[in-house]
Protein backbone atom coordinates (compact mmCIF):
# COMPACT_ATOMS: atom_id res chain seq x y z
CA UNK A 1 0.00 0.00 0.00
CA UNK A 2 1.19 3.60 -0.46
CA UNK A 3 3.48 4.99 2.45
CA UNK A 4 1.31 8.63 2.06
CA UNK A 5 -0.46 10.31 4.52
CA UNK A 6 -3.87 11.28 3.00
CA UNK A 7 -5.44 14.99 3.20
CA UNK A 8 -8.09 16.80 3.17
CA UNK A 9 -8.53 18.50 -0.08
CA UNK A 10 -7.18 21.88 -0.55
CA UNK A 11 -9.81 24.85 -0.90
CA UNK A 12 -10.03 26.20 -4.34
CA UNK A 13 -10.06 30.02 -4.73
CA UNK A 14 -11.22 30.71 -7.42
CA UNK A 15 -12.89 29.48 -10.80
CA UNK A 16 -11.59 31.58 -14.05
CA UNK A 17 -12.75 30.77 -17.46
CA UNK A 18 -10.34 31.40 -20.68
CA UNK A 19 -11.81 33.37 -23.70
CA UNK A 20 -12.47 30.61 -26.14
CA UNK A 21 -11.39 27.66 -24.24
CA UNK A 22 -13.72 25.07 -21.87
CA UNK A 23 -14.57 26.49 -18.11
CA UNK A 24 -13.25 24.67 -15.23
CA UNK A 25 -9.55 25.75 -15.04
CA UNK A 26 -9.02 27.01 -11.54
CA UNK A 27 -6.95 29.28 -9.88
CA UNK A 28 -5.06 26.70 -7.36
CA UNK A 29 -4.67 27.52 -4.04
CA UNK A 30 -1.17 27.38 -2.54
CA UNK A 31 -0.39 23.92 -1.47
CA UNK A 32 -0.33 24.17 2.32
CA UNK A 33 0.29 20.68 3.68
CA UNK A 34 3.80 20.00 5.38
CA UNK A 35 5.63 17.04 4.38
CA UNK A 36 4.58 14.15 6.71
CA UNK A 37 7.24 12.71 8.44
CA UNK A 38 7.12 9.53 6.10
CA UNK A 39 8.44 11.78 3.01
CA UNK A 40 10.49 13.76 5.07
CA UNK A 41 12.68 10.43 6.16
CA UNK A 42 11.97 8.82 2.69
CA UNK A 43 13.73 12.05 0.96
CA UNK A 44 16.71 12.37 3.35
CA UNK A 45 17.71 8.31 3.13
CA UNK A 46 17.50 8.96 -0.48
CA UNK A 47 19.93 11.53 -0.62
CA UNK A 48 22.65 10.12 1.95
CA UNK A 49 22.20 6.85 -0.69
CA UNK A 50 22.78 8.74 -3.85
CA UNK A 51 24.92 12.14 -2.77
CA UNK A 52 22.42 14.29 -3.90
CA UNK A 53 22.62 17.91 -2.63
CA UNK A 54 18.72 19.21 -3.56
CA UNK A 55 15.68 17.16 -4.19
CA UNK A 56 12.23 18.35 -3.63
CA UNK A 57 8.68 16.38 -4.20
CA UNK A 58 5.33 16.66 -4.27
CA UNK A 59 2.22 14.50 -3.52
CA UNK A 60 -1.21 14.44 -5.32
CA UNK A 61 -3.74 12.45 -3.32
CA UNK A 62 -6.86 11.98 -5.57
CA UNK A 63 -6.38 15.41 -7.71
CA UNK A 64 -5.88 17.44 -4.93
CA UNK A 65 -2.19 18.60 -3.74
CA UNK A 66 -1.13 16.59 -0.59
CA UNK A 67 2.45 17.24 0.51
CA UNK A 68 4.54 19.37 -0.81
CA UNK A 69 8.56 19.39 0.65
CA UNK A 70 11.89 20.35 -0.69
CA UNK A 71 15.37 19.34 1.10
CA UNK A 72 19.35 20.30 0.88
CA UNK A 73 20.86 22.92 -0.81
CA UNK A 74 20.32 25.34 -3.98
CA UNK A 75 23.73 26.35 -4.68
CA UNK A 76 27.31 25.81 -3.65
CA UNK A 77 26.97 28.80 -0.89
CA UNK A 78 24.53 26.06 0.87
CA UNK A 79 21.42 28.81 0.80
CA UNK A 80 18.95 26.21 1.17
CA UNK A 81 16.10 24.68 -1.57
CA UNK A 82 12.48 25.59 -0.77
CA UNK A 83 9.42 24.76 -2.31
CA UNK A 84 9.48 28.22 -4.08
CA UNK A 85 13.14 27.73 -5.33
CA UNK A 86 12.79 28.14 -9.11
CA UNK A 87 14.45 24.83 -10.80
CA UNK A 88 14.81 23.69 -14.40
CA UNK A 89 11.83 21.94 -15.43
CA UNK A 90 14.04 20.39 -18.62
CA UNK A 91 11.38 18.34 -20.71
CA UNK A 92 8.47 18.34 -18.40
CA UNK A 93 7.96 21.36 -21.01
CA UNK A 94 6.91 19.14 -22.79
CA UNK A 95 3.44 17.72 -20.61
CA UNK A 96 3.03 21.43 -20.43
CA UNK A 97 3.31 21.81 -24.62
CA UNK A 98 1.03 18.69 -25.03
CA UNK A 99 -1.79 20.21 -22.13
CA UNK A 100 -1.77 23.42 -23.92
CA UNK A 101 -1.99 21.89 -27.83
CA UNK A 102 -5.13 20.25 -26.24
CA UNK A 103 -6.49 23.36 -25.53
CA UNK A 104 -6.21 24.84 -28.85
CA UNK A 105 -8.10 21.58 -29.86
CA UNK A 106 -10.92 22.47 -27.99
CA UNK A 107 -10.49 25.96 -29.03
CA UNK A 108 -10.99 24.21 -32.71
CA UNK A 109 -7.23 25.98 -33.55
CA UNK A 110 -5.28 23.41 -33.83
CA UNK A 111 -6.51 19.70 -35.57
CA UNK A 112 -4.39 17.13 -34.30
CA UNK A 113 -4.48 15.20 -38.12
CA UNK A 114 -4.41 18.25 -39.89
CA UNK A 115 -0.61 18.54 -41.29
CA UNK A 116 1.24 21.27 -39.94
CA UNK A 117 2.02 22.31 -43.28
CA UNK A 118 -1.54 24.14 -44.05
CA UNK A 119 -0.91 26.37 -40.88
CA UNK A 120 2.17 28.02 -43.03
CA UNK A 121 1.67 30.45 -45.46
CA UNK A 122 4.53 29.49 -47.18
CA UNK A 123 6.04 26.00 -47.66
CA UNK A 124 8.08 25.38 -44.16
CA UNK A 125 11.85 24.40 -46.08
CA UNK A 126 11.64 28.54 -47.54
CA UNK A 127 11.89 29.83 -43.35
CA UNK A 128 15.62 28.53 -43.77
CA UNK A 129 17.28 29.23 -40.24
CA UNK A 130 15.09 30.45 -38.22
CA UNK A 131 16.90 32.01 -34.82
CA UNK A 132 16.33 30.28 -31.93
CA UNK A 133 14.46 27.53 -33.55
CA UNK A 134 16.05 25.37 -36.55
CA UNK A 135 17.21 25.17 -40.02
CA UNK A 136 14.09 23.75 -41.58
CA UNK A 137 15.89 24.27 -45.32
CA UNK A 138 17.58 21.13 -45.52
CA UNK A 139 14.19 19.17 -45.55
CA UNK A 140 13.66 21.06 -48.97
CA UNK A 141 14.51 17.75 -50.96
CA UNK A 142 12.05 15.43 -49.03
CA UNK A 143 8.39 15.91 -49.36
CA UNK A 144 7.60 14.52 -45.84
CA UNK A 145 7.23 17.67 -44.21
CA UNK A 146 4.16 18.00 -45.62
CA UNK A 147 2.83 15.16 -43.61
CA UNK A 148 3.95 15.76 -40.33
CA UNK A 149 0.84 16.36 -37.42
CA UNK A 150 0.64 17.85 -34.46
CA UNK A 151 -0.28 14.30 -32.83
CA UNK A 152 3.13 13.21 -34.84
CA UNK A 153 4.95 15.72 -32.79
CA UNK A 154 3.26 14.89 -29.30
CA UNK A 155 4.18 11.10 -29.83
CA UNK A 156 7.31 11.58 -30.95
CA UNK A 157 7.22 10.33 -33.82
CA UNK A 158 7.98 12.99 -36.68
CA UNK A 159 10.91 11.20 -37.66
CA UNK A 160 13.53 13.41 -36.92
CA UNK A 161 16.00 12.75 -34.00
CA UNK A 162 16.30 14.41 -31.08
CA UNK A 163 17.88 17.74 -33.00
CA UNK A 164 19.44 18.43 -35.89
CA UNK A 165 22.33 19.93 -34.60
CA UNK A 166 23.26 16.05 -33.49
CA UNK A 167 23.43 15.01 -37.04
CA UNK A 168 26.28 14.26 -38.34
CA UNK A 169 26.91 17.37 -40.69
CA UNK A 170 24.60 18.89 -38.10
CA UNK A 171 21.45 19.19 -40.68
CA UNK A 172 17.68 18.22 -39.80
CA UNK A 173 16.73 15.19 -41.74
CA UNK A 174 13.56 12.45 -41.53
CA UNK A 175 14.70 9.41 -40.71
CA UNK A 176 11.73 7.27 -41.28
CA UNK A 177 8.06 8.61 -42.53
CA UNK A 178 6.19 10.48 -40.06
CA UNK A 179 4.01 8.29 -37.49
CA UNK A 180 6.53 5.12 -38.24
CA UNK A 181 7.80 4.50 -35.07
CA UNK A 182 8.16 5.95 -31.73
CA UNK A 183 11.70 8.02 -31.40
CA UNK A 184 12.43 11.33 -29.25
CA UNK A 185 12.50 14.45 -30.71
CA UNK A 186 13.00 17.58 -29.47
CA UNK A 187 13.21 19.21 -32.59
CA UNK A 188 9.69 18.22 -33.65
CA UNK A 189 8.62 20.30 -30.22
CA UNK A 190 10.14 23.03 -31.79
CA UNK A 191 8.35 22.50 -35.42
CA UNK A 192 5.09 22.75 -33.50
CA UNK A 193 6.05 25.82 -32.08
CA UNK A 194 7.30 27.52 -35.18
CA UNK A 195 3.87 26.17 -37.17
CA UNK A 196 2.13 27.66 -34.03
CA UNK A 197 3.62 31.08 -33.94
CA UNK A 198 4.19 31.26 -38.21
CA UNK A 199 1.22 29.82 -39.18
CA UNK A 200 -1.27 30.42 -36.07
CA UNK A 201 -0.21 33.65 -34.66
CA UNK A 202 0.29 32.38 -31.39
CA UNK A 203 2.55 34.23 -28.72
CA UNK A 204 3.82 30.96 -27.52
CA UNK A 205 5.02 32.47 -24.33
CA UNK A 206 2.08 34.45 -23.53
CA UNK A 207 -0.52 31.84 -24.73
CA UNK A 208 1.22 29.17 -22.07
CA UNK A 209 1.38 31.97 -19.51
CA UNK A 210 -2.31 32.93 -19.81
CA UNK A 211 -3.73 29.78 -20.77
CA UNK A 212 -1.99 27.69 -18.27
CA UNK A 213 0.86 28.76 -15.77
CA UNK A 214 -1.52 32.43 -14.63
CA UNK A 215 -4.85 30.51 -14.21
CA UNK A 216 -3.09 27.56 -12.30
CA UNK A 217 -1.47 29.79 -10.02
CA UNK A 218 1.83 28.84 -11.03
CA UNK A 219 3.43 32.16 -10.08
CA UNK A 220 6.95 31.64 -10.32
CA UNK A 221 7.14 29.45 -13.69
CA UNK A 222 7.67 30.77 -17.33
CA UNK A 223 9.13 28.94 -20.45
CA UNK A 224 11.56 32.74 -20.31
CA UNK A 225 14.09 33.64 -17.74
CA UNK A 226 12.69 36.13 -15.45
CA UNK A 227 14.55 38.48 -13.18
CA UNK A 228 12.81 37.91 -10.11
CA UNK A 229 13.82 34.35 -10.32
CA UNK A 230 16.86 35.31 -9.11
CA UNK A 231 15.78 35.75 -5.93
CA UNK A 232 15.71 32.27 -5.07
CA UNK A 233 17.22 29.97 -7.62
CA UNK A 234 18.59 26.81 -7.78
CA UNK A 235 22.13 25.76 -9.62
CA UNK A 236 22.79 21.96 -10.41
CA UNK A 237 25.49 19.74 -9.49
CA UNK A 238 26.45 16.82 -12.50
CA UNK A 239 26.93 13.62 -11.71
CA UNK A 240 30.69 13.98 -10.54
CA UNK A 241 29.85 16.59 -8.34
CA UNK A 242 30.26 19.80 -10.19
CA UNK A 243 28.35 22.69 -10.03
CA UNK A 244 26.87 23.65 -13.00
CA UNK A 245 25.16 27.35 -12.96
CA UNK A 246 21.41 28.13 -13.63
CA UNK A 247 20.93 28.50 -17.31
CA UNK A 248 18.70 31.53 -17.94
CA UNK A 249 17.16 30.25 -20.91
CA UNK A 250 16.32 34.24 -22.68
CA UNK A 251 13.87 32.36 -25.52
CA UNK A 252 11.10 30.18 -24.94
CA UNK A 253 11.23 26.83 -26.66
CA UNK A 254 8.74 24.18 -26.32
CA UNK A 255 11.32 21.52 -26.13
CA UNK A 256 12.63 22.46 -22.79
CA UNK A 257 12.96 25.68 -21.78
CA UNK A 258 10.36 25.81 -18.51
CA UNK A 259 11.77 27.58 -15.23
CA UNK A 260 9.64 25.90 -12.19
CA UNK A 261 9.28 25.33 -8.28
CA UNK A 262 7.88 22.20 -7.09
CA UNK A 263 5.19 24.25 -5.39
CA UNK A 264 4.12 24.94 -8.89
CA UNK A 265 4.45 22.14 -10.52
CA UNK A 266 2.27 20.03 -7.73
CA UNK A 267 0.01 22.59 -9.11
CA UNK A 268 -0.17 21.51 -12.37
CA UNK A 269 0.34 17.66 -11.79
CA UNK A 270 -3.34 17.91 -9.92
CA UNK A 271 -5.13 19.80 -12.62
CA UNK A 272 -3.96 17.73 -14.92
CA UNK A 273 -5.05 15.08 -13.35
CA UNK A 274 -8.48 16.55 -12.81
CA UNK A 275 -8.92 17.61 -16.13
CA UNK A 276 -8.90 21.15 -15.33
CA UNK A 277 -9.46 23.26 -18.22
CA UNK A 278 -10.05 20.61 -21.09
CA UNK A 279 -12.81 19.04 -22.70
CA UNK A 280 -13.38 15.60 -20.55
CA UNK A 281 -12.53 14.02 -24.54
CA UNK A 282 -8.95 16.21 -24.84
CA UNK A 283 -8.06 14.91 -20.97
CA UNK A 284 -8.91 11.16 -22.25
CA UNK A 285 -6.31 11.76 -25.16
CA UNK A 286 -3.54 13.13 -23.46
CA UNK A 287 -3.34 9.75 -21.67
CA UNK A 288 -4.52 7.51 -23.88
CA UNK A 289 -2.37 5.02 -25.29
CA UNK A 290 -1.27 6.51 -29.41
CA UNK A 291 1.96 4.66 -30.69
CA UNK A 292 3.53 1.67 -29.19
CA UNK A 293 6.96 2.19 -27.85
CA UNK A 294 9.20 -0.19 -29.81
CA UNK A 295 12.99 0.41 -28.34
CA UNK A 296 14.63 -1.33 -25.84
CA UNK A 297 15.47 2.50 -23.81
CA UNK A 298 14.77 5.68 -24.81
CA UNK A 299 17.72 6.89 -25.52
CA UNK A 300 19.20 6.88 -28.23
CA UNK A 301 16.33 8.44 -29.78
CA UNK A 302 17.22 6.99 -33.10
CA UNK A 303 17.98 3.10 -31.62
CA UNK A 304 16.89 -0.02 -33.54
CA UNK A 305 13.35 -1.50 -32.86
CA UNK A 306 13.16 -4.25 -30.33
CA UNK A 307 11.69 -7.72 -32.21
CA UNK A 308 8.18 -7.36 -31.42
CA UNK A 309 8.00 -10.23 -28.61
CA UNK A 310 10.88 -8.49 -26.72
CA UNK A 311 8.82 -5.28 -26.75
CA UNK A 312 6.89 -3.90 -23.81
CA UNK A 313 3.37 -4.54 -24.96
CA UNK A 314 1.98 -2.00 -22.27
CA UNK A 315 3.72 0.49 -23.31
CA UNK A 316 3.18 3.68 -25.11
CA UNK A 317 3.55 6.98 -26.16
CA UNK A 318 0.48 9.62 -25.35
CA UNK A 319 0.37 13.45 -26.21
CA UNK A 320 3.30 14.72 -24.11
CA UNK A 321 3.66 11.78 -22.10
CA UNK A 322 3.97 8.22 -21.64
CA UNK A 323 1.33 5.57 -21.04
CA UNK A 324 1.47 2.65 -19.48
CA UNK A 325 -0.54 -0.19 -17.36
CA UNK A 326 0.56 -1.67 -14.29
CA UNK A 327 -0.75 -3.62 -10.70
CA UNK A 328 -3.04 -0.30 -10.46
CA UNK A 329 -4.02 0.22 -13.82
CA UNK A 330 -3.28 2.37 -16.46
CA UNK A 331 -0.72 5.26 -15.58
CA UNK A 332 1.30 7.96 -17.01
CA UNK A 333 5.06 9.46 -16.25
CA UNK A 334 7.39 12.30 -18.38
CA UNK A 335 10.70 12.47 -17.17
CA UNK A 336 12.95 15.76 -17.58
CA UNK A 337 17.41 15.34 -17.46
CA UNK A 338 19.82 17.44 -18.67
CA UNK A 339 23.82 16.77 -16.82
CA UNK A 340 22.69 18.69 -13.65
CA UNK A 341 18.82 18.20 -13.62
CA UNK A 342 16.66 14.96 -12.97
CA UNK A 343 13.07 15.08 -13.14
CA UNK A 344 10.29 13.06 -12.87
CA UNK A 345 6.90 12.71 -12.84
CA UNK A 346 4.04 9.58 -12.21
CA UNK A 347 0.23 9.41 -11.80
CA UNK A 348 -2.14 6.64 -11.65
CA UNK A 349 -5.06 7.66 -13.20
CA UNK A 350 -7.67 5.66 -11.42
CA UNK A 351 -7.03 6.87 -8.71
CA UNK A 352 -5.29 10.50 -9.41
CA UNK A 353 -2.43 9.83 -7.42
CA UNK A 354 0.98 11.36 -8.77
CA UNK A 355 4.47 12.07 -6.95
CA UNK A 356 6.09 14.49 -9.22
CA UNK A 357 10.25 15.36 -7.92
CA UNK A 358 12.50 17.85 -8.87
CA UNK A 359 16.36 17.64 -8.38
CA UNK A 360 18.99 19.77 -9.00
CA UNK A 361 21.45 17.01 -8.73
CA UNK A 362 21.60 14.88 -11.38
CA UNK A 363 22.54 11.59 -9.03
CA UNK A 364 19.31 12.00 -7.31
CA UNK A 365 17.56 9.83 -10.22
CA UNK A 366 19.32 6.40 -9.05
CA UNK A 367 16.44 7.26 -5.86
CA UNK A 368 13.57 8.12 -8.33
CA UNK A 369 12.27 4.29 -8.71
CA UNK A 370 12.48 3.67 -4.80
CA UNK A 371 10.83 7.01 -3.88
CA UNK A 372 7.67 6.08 -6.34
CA UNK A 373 7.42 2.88 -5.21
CA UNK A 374 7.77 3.98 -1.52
CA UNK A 375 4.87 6.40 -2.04
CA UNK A 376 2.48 5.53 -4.56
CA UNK A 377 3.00 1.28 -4.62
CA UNK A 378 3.55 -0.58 -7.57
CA UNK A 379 3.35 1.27 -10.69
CA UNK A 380 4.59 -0.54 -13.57
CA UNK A 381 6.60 2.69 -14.23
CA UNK A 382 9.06 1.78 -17.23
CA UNK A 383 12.15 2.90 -15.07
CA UNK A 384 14.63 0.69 -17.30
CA UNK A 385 13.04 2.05 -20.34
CA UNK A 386 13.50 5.67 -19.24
CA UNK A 387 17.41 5.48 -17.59
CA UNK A 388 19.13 2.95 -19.07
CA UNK A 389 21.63 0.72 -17.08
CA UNK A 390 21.36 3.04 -14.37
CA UNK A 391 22.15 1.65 -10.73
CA UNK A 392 19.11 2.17 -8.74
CA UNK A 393 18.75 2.57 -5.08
CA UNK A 394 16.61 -0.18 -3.62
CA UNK A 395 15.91 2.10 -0.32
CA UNK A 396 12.79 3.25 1.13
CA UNK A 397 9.89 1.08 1.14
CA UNK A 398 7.80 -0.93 -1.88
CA UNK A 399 10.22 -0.92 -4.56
CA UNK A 400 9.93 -4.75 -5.33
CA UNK A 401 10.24 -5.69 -8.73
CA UNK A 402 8.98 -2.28 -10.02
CA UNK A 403 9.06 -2.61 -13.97
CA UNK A 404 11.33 -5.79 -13.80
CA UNK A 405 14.25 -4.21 -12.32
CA UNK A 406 17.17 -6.57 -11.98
């Protein structure tokens, strides 16, 4: 059984309604419950295990925000993390991306079958370099862009790899027909956001300001660098204990670029949860199962396909995030790294229970499996798929065989 404490559920202050998009997103109150002592203990074993200097987490009990702690340090000079510390949120931009695209759905903007390509007013290879985003000219000699959906993009499966600047010769390319397979991409984030902002005339920053981070009360994220960040701001130490500097990331870019607190982010993991702010159809498809996942990891984007009875039959890609079933059903994680940042993120959606964490030490992730399991019981949660060979800490309590860990 889960290790949480359960809570009462946090008073809502407010219901606000978006010009053109479904009512129900509210204004979320500021999570107020302590961290019991359970996570408290849970959180400092795992960071004695791993050497981890900052880890925070945050527990959604049936939609609502349960506990909300953060524990160690933010920076070399030891000023302490805080559950208003702003932290890189990496690609749990992404969720964020994929919740928003499902709004312009329901605002009948965006068509998730409709190619991108009749957004443009001009065919997407003549943008060339675009600053900040990509050099979309090199796909001028291969028709597929013209095929390439939104729901491509939110499955990862565009066929591009991660970005282009990893190529070889360091030129975007398709590496297999658009919907083909399963295979990261942060690129194709970006393509989305171009095809929004070209072809749409969205302000990408404002649009996921106003129509999700304002309304959810999220008041100290932005997918921009802001000033008063500063404030309180986590660095991030790598995995041989180097400090690595907060990256004030001056452009917004749906692959990755989201500034956070765990505060906030426990904000959004429960109205996403709840639906807040969709259609009760666009919640169902951000967590419905769209394209099997095929690779043995999932990284290398770009690996070979696992023969079919090797592959994980459960599991999946859905907009933003990925879907799987497990002892408690069907459930849903989206993980977020760079060398200084791990991130993750887990719900069950029968019974809208999530633990989302945010660490601004990269070694914290060997914990991430045990700290799940600990709180929220068996998941299924593809742990191998997402990290690899990794060497997991087997602390804390119900990590079993969680995803057929060695």
């Amino acid at each position: 059984m889960p290790l949480r404490t359960r809570f009462a559920s946090l008073p809502v202050q407010a219901l606000m309604m978006l010009a053109g998009l479904p009512s129900g997103l509210q204004a979320a109150a500021s999570p107020v419950a302590a961290p019991s002592a359970t996570l408290e203990s849970l959180a400092q074993q795992a960071m004695s295990a791993t050497g981890a200097r900052g880890l925070a987490i945050a527990v959604i009990d049936d939609g609502q925000v349960a506990e909300v702690g953060a524990w160690g340090e933010r920076n070399a000079k030891g000023e302490p993390l805080t559950v208003d510390t702003v932290m890189y949120g990496a690609s749990l931009t992404k969720a964020v991306v994929g919740y928003h695209a499902m709004q312009l759905v329901d605002a009948r903007r965006l068509d998730l079958d409709r190619p991108l390509a009749e957004y443009l007013p001009k065919p997407l290879p003549d943008y060339g370099n675009v600053e900040d985003r990509a050099d979309w000219s090199p796909l001028a000699d291969d028709p597929r862009w013209r095929k390439v959906t939104a729901r491509h993009v939110l499955t990862h499966s565009v066929g591009f790899s991660n970005f282009g600047f990893l190529e070889p010769d360091g030129r975007l390319r398709f590496h297999f027909d658009p919907g083909g397979r399963y295979a990261y991409s942060g690129d194709g984030f970006i393509l989305l956001q171009f095809v929004l902002e070209a072809g749409l005339g969205v302000d990408f920053l404002a649009a996921t300001q106003d129509g999700v981070f304002t309304p959810l009360g999220m008041t100290r994220t932005s997918l921009q660098w802001r000033d008063d960040f500063a404030t309180n701001l986590a660095d991030g130490w790598m995995i041989d204990g180097t400090v690595e500097p907060h990256d004030e990331r001056s452009t917004p870019r749906a692959a990755g670029s989201m500034d956070t607190t765990i505060s906030d982010m426990a904000r959004f993991a429960a109205a996403y949860v709840r639906g807040d702010g969709l259609t009760p159809a666009s919640r169902i498809a951000l967590t419905t199962p769209q394209l099997a996942v095929t690779t043995r990891s999932q990284f290398p984007s770009l690996q070979p396909e696992l023969p079919r009875e090797a592959q994980r039959a459960d599991l999946a890609a859905g907009l933003g995030v990925i879907v799987f079933e497990g002892a408690q059903g069907r459930a849903f994680f989206k993980g977020g790294h760079n060398d200084s940042t791990g991130n993750t993120w887990v719900c069950v959606e029968a019974t809208r229970d999530c633990v989302v964490i945010l660490a601004n030490d990269v070694r914290a992730e060997a914990a991430f499996p045990a700290i799940v399991a600990s709180l929220l019981g068996e998941t299924g949660a593809p742990w191998r798929w997402e990290y690899g060979d990794m060497v997991f800490w087997r602390g804390g309590r119900g990590l079993r065989e969680e995803s057929g860990l060695p």
